[in-house]
N, C-alpha and C. Protein backbone atom coordinates (compact mmCIF):
# COMPACT_ATOMS: atom_id res chain seq x y z
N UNK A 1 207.78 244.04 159.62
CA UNK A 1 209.03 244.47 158.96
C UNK A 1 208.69 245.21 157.66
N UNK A 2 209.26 246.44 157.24
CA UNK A 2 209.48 247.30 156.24
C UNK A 2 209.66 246.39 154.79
N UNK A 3 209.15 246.38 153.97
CA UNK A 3 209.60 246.04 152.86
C UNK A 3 211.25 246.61 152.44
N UNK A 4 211.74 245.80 151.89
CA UNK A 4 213.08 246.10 151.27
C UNK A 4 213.07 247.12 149.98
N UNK A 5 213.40 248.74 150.33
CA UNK A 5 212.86 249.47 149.03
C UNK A 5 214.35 248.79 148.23
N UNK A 6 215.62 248.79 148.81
CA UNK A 6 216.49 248.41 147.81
C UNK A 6 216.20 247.38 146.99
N UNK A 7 215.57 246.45 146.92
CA UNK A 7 214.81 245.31 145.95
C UNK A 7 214.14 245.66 145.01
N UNK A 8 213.18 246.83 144.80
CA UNK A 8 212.62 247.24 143.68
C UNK A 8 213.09 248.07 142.89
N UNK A 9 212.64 247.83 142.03
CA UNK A 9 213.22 248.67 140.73
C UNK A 9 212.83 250.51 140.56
N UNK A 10 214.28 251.37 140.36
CA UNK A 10 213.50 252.38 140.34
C UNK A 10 212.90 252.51 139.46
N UNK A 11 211.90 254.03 139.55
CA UNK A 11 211.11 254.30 138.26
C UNK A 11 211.79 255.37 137.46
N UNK A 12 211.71 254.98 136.25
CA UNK A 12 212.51 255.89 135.14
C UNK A 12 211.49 255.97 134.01
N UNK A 13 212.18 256.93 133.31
CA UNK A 13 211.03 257.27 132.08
C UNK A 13 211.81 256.01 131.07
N UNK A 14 210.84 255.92 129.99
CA UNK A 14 211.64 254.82 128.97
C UNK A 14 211.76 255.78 128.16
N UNK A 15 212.80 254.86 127.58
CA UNK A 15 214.15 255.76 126.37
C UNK A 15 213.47 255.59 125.41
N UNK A 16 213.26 256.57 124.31
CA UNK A 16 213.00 256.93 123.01
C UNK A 16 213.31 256.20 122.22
N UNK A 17 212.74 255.73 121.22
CA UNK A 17 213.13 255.00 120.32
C UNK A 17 213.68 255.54 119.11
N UNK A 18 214.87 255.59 119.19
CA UNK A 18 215.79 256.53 117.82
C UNK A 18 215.59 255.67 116.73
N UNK A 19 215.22 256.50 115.89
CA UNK A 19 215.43 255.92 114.44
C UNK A 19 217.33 255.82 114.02
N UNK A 20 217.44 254.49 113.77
CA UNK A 20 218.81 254.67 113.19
C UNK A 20 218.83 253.54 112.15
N UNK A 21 220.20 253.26 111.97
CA UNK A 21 221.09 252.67 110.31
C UNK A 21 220.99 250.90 111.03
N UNK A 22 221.12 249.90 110.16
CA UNK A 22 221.50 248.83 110.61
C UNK A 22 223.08 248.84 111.29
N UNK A 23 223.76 249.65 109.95
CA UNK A 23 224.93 249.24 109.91
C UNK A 23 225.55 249.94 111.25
N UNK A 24 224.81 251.44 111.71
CA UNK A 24 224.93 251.61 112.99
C UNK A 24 224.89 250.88 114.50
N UNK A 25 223.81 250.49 114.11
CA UNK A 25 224.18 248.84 115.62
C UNK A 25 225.13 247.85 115.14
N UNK A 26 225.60 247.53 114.34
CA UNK A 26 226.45 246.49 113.69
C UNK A 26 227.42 246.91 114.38
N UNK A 27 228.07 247.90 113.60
CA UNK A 27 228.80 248.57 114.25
C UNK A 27 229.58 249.25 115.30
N UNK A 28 228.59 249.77 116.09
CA UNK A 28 228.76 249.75 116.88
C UNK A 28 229.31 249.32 118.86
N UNK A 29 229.04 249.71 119.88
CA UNK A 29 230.14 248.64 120.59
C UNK A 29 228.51 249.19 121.96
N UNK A 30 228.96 247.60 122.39
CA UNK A 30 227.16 247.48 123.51
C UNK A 30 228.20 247.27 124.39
N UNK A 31 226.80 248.14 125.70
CA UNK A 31 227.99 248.16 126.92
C UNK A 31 226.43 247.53 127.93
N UNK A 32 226.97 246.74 128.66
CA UNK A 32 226.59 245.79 129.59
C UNK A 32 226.33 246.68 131.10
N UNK A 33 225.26 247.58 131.54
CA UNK A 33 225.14 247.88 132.63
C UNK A 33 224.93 246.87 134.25
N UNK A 34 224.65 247.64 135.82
CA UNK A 34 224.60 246.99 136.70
C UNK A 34 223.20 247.21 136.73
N UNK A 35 222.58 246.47 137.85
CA UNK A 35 221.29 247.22 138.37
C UNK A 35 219.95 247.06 137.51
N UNK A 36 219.13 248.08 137.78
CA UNK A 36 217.93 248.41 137.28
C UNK A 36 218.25 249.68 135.12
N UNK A 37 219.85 249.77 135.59
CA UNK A 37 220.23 250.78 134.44
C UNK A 37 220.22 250.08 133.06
N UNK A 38 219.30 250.43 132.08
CA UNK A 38 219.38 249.40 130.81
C UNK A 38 220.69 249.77 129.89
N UNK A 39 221.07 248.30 129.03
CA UNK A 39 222.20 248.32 128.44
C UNK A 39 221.89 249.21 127.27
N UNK A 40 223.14 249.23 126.33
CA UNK A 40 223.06 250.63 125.38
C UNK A 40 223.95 250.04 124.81
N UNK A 41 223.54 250.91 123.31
CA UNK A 41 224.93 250.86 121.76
C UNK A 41 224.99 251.92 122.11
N UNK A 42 226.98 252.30 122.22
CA UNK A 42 227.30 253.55 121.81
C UNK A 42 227.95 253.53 120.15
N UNK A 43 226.98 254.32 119.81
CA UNK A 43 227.64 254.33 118.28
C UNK A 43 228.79 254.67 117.79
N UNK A 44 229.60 254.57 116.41
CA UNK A 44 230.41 255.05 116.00
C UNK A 44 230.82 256.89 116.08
N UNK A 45 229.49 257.27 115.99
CA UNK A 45 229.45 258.87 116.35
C UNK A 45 228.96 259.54 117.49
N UNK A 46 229.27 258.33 118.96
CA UNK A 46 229.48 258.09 120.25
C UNK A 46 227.71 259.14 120.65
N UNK A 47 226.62 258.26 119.72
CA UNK A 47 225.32 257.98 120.09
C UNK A 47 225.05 256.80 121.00
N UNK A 48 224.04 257.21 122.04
CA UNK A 48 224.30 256.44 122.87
C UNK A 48 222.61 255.94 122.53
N UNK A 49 222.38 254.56 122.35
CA UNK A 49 220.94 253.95 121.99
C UNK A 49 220.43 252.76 123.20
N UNK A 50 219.69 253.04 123.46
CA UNK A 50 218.69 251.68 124.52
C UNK A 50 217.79 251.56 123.31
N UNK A 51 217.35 252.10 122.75
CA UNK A 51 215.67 251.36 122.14
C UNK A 51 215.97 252.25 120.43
N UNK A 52 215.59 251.08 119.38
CA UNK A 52 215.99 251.69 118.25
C UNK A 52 214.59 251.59 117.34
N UNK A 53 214.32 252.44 116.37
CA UNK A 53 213.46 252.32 115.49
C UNK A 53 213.69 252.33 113.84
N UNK A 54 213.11 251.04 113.43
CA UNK A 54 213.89 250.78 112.50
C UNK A 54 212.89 250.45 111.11
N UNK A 55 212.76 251.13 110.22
CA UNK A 55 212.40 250.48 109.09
C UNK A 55 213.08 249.41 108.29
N UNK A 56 212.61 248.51 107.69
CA UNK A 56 213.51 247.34 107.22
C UNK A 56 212.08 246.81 106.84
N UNK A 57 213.27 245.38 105.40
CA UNK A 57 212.51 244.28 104.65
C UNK A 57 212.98 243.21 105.48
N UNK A 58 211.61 241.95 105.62
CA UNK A 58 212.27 241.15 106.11
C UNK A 58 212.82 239.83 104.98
N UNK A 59 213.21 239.60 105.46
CA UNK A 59 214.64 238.66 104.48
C UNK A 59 214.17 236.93 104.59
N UNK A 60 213.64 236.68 105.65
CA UNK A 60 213.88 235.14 106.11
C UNK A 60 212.78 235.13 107.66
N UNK A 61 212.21 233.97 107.75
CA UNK A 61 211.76 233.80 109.18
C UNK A 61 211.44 232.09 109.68
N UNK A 62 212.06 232.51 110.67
CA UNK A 62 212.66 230.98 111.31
C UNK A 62 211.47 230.20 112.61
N UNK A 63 210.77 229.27 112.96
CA UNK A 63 210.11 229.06 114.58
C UNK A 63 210.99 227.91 114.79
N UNK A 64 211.71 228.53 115.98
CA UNK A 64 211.80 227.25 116.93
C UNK A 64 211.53 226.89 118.55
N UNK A 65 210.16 226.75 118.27
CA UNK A 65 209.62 226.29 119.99
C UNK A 65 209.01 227.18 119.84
N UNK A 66 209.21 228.15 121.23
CA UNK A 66 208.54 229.29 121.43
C UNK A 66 209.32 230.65 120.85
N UNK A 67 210.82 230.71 120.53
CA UNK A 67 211.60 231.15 119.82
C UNK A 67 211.37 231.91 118.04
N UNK A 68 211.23 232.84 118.01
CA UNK A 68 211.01 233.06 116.57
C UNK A 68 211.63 234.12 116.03
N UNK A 69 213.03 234.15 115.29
CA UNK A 69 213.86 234.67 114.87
C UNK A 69 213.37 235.27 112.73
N UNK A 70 214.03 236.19 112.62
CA UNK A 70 213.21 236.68 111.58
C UNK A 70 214.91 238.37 111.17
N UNK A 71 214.99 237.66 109.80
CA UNK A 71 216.18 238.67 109.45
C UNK A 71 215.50 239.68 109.03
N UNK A 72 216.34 241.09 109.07
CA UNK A 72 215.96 242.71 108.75
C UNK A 72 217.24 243.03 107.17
N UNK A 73 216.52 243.60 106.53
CA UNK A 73 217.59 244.38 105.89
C UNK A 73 216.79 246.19 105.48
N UNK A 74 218.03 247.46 105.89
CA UNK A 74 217.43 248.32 105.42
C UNK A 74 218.47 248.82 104.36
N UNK A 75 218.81 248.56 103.77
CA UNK A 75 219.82 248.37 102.85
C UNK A 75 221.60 248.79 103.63
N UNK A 76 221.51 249.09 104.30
CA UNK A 76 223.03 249.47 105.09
C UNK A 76 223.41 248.16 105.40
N UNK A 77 222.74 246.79 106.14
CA UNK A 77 223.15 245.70 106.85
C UNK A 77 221.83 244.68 107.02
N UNK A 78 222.33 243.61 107.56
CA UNK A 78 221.16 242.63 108.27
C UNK A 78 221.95 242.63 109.84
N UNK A 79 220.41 242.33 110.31
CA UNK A 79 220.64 241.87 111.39
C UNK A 79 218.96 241.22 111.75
N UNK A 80 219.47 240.12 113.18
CA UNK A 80 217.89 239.29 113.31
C UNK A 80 217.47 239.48 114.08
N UNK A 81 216.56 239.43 114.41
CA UNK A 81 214.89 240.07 115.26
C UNK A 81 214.94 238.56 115.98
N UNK A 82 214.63 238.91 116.76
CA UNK A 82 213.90 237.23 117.94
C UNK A 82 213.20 237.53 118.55
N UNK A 83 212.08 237.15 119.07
CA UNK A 83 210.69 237.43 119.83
C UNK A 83 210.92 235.93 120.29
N UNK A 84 210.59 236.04 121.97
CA UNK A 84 210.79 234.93 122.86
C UNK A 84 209.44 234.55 123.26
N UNK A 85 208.29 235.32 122.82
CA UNK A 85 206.94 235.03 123.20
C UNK A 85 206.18 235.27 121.92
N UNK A 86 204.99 234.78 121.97
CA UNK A 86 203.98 234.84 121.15
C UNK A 86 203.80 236.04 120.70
N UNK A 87 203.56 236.70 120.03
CA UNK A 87 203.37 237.70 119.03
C UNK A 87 202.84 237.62 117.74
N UNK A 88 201.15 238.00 117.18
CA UNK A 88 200.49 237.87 116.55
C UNK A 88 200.90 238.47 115.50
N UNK A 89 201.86 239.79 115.27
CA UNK A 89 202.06 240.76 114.55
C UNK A 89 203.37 239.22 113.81
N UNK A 90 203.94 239.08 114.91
CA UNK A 90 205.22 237.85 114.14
C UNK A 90 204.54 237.18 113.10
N UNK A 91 203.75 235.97 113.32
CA UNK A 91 203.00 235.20 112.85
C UNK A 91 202.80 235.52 111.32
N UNK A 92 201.84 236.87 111.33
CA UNK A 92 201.69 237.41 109.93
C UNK A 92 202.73 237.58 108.83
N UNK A 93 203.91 237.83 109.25
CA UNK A 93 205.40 238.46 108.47
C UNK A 93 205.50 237.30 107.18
N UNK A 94 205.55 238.10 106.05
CA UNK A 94 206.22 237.14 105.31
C UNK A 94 207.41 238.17 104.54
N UNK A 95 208.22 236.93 103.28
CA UNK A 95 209.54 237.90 103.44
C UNK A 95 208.63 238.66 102.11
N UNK A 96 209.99 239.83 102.27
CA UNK A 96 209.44 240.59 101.28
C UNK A 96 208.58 241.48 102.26
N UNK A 97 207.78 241.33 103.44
CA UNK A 97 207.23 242.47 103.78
C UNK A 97 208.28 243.88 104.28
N UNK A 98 207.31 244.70 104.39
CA UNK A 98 208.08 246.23 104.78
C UNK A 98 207.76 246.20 106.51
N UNK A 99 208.64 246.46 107.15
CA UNK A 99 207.92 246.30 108.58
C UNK A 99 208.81 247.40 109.24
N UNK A 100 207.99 247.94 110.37
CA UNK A 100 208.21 249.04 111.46
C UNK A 100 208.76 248.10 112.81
N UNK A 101 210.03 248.26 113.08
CA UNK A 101 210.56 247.66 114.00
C UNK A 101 210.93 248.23 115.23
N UNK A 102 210.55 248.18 116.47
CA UNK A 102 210.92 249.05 117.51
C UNK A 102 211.34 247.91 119.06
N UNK A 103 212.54 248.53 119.17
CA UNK A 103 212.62 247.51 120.21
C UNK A 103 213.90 247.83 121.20
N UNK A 104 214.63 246.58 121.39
CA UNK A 104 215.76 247.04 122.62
C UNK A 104 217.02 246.05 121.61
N UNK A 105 218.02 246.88 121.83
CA UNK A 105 219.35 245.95 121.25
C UNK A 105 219.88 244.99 122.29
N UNK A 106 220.18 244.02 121.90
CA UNK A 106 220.75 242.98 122.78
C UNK A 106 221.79 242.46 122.13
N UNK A 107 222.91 241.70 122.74
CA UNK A 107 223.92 241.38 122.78
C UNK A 107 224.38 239.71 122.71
N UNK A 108 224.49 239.05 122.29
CA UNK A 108 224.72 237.45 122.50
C UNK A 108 225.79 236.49 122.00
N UNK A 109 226.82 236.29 122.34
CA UNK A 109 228.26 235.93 121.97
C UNK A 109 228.69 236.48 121.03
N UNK A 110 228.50 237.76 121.75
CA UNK A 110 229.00 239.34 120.71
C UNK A 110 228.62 238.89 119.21
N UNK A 111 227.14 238.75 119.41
CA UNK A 111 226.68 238.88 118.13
C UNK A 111 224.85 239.86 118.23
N UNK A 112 224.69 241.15 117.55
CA UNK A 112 224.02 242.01 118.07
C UNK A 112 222.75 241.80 117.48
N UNK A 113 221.54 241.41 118.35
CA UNK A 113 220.37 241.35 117.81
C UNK A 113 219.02 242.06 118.00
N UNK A 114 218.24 242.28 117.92
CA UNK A 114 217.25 242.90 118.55
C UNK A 114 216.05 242.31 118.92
N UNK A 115 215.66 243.21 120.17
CA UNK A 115 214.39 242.42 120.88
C UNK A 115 213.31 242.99 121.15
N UNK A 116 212.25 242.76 119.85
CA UNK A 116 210.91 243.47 119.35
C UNK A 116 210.73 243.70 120.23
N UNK A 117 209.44 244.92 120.45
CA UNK A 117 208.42 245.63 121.43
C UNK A 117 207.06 245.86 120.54
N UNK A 118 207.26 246.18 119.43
CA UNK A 118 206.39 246.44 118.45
C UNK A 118 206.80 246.22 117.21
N UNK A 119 205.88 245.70 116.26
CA UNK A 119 206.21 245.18 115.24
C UNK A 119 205.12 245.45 113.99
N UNK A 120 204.65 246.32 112.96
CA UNK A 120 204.04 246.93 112.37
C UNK A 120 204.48 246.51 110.52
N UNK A 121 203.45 245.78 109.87
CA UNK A 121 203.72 246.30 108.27
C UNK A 121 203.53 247.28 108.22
N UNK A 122 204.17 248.04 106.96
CA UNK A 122 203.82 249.75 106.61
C UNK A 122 203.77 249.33 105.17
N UNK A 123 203.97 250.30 104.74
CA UNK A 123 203.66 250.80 102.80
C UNK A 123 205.12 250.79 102.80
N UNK A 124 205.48 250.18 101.78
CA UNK A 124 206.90 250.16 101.06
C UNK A 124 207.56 251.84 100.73
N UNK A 125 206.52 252.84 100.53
CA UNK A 125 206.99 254.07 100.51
C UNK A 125 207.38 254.81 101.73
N UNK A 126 207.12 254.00 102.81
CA UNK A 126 207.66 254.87 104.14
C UNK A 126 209.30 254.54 104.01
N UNK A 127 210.03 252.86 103.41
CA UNK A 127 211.33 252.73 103.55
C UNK A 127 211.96 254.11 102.73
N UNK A 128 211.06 254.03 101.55
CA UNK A 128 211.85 255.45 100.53
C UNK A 128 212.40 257.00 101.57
N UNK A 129 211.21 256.74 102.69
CA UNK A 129 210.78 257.92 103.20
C UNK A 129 212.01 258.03 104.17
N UNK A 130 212.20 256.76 104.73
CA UNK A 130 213.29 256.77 105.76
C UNK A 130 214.91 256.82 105.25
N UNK A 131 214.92 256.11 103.76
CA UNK A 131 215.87 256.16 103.24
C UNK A 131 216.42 257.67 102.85
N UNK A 132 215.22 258.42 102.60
CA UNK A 132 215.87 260.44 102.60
C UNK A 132 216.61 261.14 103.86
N UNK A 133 215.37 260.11 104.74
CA UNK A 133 215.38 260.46 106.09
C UNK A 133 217.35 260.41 105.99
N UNK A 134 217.66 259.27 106.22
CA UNK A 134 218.89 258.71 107.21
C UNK A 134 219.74 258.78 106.02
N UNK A 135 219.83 259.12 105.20
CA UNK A 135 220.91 258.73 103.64
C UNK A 135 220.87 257.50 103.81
N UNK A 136 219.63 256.27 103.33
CA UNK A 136 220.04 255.32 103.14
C UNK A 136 220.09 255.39 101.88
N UNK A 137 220.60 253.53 101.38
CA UNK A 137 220.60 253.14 100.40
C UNK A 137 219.02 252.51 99.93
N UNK A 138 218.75 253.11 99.40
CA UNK A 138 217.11 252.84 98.71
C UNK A 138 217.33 250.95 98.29
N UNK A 139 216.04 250.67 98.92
CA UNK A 139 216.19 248.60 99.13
C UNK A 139 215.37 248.36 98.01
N UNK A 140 215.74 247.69 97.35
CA UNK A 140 214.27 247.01 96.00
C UNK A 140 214.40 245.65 96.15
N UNK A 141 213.61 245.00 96.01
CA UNK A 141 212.78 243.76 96.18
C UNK A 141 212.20 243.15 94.83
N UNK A 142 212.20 241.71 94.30
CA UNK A 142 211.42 241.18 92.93
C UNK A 142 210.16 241.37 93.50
N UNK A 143 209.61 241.82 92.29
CA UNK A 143 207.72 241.35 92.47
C UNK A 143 207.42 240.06 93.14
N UNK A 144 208.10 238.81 92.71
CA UNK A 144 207.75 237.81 93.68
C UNK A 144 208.02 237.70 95.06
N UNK A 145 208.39 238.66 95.66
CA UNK A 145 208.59 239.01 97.16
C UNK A 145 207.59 239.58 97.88
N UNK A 146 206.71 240.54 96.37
CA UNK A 146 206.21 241.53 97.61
C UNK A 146 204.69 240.34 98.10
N UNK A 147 204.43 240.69 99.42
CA UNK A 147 203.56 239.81 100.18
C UNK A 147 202.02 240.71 99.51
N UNK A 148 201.45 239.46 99.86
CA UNK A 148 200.14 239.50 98.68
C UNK A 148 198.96 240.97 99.91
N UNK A 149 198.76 241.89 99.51
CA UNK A 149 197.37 242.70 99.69
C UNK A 149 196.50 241.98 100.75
N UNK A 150 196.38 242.35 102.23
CA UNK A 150 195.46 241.42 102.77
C UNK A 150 194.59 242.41 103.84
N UNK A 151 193.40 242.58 103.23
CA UNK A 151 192.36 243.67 103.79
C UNK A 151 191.40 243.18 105.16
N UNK A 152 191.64 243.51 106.23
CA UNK A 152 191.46 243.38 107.45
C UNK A 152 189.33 243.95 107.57
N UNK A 153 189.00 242.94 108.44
CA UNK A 153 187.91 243.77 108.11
C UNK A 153 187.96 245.10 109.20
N UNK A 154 186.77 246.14 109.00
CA UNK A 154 186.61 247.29 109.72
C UNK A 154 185.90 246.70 110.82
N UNK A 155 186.82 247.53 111.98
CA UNK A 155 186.05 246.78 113.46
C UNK A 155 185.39 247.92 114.08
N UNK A 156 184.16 248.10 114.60
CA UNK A 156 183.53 249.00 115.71
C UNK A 156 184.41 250.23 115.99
N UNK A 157 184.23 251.05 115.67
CA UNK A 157 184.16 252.52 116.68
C UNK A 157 184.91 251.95 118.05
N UNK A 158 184.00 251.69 119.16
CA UNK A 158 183.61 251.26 120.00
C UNK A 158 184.66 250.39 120.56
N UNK A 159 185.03 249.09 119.87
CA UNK A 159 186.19 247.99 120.05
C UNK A 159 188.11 248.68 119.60
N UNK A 160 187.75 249.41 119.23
CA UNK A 160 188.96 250.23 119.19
C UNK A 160 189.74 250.86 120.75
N UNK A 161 191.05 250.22 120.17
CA UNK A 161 192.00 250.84 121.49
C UNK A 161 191.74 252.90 120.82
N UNK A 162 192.41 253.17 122.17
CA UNK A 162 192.21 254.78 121.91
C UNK A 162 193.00 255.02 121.05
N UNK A 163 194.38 254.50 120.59
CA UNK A 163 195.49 254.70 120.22
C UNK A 163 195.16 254.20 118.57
N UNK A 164 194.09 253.38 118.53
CA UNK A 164 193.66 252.89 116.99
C UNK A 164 192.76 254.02 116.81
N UNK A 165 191.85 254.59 117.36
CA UNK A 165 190.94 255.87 117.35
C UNK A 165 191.21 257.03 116.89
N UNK A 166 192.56 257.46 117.57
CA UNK A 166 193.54 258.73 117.11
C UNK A 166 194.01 258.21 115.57
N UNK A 167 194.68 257.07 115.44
CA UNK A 167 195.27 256.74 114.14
C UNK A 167 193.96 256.73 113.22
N UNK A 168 193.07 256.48 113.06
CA UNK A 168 191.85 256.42 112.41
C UNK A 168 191.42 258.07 112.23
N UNK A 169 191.34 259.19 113.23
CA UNK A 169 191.09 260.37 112.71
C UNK A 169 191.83 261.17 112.05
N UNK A 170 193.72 260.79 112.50
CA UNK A 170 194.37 261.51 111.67
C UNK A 170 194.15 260.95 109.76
N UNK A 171 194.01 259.85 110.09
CA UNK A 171 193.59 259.72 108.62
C UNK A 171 192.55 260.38 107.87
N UNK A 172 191.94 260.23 108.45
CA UNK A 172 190.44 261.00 107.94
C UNK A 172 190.51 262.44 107.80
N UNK A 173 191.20 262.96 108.64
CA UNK A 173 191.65 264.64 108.77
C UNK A 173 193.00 265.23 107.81
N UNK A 174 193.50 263.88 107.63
CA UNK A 174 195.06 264.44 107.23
C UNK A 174 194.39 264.80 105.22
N UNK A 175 195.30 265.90 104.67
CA UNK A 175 194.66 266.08 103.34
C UNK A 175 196.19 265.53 102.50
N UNK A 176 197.11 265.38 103.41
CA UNK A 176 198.54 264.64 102.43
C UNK A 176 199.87 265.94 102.93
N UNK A 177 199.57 266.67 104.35
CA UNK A 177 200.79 267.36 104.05
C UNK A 177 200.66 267.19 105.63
N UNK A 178 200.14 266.32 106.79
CA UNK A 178 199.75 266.52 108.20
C UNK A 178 198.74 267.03 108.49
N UNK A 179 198.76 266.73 109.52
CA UNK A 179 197.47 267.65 110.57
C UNK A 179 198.02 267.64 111.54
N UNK A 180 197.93 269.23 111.86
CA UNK A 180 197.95 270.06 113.13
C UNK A 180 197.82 268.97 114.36
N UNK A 181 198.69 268.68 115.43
CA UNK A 181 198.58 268.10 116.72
C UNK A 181 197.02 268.66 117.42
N UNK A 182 197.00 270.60 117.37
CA UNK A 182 196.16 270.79 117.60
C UNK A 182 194.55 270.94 116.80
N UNK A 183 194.51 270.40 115.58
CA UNK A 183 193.45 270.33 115.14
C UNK A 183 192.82 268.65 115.54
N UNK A 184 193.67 267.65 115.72
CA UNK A 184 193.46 266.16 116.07
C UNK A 184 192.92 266.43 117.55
N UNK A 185 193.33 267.39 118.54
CA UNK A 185 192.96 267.58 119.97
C UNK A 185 191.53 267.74 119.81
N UNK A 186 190.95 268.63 118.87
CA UNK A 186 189.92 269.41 118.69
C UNK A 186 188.50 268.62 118.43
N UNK A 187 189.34 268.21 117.77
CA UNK A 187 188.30 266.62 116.94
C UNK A 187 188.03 265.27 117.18
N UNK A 188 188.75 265.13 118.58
CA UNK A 188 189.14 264.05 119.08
C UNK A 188 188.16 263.65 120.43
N UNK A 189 187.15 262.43 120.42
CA UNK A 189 186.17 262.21 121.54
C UNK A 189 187.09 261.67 123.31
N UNK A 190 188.17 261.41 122.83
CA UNK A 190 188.73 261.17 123.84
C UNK A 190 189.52 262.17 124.53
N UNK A 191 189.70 262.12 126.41
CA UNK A 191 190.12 263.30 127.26
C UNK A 191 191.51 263.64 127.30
N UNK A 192 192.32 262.49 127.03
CA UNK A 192 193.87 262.42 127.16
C UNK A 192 194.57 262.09 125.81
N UNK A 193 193.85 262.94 124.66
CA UNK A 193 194.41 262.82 123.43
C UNK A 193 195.91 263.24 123.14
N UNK A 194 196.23 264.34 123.94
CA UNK A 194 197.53 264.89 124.12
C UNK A 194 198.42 263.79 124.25
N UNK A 195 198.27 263.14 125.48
CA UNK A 195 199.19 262.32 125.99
C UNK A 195 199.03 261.05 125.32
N UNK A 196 198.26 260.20 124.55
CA UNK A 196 197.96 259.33 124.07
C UNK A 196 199.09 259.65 122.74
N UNK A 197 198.89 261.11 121.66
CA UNK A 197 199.67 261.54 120.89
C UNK A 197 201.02 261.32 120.93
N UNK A 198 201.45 262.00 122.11
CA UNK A 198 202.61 261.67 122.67
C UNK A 198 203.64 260.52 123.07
N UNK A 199 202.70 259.75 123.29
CA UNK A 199 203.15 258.26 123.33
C UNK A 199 203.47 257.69 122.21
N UNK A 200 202.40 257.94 121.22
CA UNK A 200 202.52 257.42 119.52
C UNK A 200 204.06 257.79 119.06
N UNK A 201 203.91 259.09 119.14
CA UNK A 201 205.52 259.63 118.77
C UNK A 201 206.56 259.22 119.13
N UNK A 202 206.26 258.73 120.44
CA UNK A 202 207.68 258.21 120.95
C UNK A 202 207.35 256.63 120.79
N UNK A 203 206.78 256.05 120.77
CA UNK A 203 206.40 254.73 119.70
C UNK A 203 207.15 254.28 118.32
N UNK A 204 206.67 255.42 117.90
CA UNK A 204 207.17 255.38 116.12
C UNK A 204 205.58 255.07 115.71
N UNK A 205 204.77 254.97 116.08
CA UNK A 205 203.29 254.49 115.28
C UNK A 205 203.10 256.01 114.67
N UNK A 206 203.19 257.20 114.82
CA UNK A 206 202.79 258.17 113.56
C UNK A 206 204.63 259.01 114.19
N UNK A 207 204.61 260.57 113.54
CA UNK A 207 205.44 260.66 113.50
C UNK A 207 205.56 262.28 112.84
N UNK A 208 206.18 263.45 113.35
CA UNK A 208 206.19 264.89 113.15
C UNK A 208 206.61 264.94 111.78
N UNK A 209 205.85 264.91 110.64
CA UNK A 209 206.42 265.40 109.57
C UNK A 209 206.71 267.23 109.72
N UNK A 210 206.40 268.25 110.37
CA UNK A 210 206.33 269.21 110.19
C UNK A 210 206.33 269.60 111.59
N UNK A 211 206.92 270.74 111.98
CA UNK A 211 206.60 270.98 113.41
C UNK A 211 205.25 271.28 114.30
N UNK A 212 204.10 270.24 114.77
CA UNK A 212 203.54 270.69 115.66
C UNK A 212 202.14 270.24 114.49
N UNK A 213 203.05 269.10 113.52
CA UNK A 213 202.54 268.45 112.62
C UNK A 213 202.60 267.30 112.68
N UNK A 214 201.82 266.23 112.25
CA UNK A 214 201.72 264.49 112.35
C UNK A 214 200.92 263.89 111.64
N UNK A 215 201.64 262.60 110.81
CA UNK A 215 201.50 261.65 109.59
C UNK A 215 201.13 260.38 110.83
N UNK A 216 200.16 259.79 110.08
CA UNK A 216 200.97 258.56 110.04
C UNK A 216 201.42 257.61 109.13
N UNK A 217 202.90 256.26 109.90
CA UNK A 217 203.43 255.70 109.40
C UNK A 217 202.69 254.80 108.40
């Protein structure tokens, strides 16, 4: 007997991760799909979001069980983060950090939360950065918030994902205004740098300051 193709899931590309406002998912109204079709915020300015990217401070962080809930503020609103599995990047968070949030909006006795995919500290000057970005409201924090300096050691060449490899040369290459997509191709020991690039972007891990140009976060 034939396998049942109606049982599997089709294949679709995954949705972009839009940078947007807190107060935009707050706001906003989540619509509950059938099927294999993922749910969505349609926004107030009838933006339609599956996967959001979000700069934010975190505020508070909670464990219960395997459960680990953790509040956002980017100065527009809060809203809370929950990770249902282990996550090493969680673990680290304290409040007061600056963190890169990327994930899926979810819905729960119509109360709207989000459900990490990636989870990144950054430099407190990327919120400034995002705050030009989006007209936010610029977030400040007491000195006794900000989380203490904690220097990772340098790992192998070698033990590096490809995706830590690329982030490691744009640094080294970048002089403070980008580097060329195609000068990182050039310089780059790996075959599928293009597409590796590409992924980042739609990640949120670096990001087009300039056209056909890239920072990273």
């Amino acid at each position: 007997m034939k396998p049942d193709s109606q049982n599997k899931p089709p294949s679709q590309e995954r949705s972009i991760a839009v940078k947007a406002k807190i107060k935009d998912i707050l706001e906003g109204q989540y619509f509950v799909e059938e099927g294999w079709t993922p749910n969505y915020l349609l926004t107030k300015n009838n933006k339609k979001i599956s996967r959001v990217n979000i700069l934010a401070i975190v505020l508070n962080k909670e464990n219960n069980g395997s459960l680990t809930s953790f509040q956002l503020d980017d100065g527009t609103g809060k809203i809370t983060a929950r990770s249902f599995e282990e996550i090493p990047a969680i673990n680290d968070l304290n409040i007061g950090t600056s963190v890169l949030i990327i994930g899926r909006i979810r819905e729960y006795n119509q109360e709207k939360y989000l459900s990490p995919e990636i989870i990144k500290e950054v430099d407190k000057l990327w919120l400034k950065h995002r705050s030009l970005e989006l007209n936010l409201t610029p977030i400040t924090i007491t000195p006794e918030e900000t989380p203490p300096l904690i220097i990772e050691p340098k790992k192998e060449e070698e033990d590096l994902l490809p995706s830590q490899k690329i982030l490691n040369l744009i640094k080294e290459l970048d002089q403070g205004q980008g580097i060329s997509i195609e000068e990182v191709i050039s310089n780059s020991s790996l075959e599928n740098t293009e597409q590796i690039l590409n992924r980042m972007i739609e990640t949120g891990e670096i990001f087009q300051n300039l056209p056909g140009k890239v920072k990273v976060l």
